[in-house]
Protein backbone atom coordinates (compact mmCIF):
# COMPACT_ATOMS: atom_id res chain seq x y z
CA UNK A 1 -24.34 -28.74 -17.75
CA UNK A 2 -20.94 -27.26 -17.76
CA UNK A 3 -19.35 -27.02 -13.96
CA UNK A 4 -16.76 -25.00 -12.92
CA UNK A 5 -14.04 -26.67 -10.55
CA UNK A 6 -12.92 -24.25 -7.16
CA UNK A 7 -9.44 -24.58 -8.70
CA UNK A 8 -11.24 -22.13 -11.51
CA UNK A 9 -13.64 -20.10 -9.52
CA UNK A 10 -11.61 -16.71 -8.44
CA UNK A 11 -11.69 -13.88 -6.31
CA UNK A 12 -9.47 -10.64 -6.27
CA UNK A 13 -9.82 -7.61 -4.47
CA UNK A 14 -7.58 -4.15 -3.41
CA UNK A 15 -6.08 -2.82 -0.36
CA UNK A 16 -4.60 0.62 -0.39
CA UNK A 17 -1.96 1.62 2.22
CA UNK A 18 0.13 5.00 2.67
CA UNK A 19 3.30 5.21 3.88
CA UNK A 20 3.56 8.36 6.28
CA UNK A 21 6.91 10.21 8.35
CA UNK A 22 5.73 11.58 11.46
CA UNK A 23 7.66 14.35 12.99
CA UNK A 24 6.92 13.99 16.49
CA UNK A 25 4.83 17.33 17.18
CA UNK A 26 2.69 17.26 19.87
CA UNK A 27 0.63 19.71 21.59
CA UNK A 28 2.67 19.74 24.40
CA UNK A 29 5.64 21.80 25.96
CA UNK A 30 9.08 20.46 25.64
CA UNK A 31 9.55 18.22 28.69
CA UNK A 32 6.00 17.15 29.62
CA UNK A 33 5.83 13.32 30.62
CA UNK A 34 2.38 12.68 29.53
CA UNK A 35 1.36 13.92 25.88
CA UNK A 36 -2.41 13.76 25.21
CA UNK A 37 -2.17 14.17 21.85
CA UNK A 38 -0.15 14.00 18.20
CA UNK A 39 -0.22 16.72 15.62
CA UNK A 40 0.14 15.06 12.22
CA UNK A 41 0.86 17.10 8.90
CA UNK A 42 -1.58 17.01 6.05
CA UNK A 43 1.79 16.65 3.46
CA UNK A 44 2.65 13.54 6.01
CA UNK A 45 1.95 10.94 3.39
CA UNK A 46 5.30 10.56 1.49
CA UNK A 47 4.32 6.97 -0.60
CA UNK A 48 1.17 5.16 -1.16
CA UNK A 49 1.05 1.72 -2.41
CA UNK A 50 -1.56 -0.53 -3.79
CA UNK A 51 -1.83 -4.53 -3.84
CA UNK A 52 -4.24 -6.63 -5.49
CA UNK A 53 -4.02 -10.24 -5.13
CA UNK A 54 -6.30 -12.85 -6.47
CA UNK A 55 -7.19 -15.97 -5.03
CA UNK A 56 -9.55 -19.31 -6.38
CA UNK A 57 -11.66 -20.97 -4.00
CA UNK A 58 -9.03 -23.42 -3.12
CA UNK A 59 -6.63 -20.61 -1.33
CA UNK A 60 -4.02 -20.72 -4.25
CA UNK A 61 -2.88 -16.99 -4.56
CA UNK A 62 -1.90 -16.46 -8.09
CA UNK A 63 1.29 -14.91 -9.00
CA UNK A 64 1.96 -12.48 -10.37
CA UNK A 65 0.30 -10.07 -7.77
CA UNK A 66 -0.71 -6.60 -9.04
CA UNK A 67 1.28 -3.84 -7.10
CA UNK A 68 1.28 0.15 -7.88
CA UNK A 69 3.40 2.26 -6.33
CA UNK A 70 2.80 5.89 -5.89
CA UNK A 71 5.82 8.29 -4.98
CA UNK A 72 5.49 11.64 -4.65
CA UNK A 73 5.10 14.31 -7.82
CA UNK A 74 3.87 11.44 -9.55
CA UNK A 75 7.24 10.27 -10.87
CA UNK A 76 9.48 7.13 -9.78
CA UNK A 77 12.91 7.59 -9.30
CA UNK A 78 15.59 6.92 -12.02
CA UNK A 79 16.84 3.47 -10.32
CA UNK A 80 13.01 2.18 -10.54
CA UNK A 81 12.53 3.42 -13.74
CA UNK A 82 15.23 1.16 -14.94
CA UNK A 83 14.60 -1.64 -13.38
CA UNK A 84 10.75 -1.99 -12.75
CA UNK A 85 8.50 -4.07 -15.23
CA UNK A 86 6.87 -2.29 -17.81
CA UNK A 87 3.25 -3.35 -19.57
């Protein structure tokens, strides 16, 4: 029987996160001292990003980790472009 050491035995999984500008509307007039709530824009989100580390049983991360970017319009800038690593 062939076993399988906790060093060996892995687990990964993905966490999404979005990056977001918030303008400061409220529903509130201009000088109010107690705002009850926030108005947030749908088009708020201006980056998402995406990280997926993996881990074996010991709780040894192993590199490298697995990031995605997202910018807006679907296309990275001209300085990432350059300089980012390419499969």
């Amino acid at each position: 029987m062939l076993t399988v050491g906790t060093k060996h035995t892995y687990n990964c999984d993905q966490s999404g996160f979005n990056k977001e500008l918030h303008s400061g509307r409220t529903l509130q007039v201009q000088g109010v001292k107690s705002v009850d709530r926030v108005v947030q824009s749908v088009h708020s989100t201006t980056h998402s990003y995406t990280i997926q580390p993996t881990m074996n049983a010991d709780g040894e991360f192993l590199s490298p980790l697995l990031l995605v970017l997202q910018e807006p319009g679907g296309e990275f800038g001209p300085n990432v472009q350059r300089t980012m690593f390419k499969v």
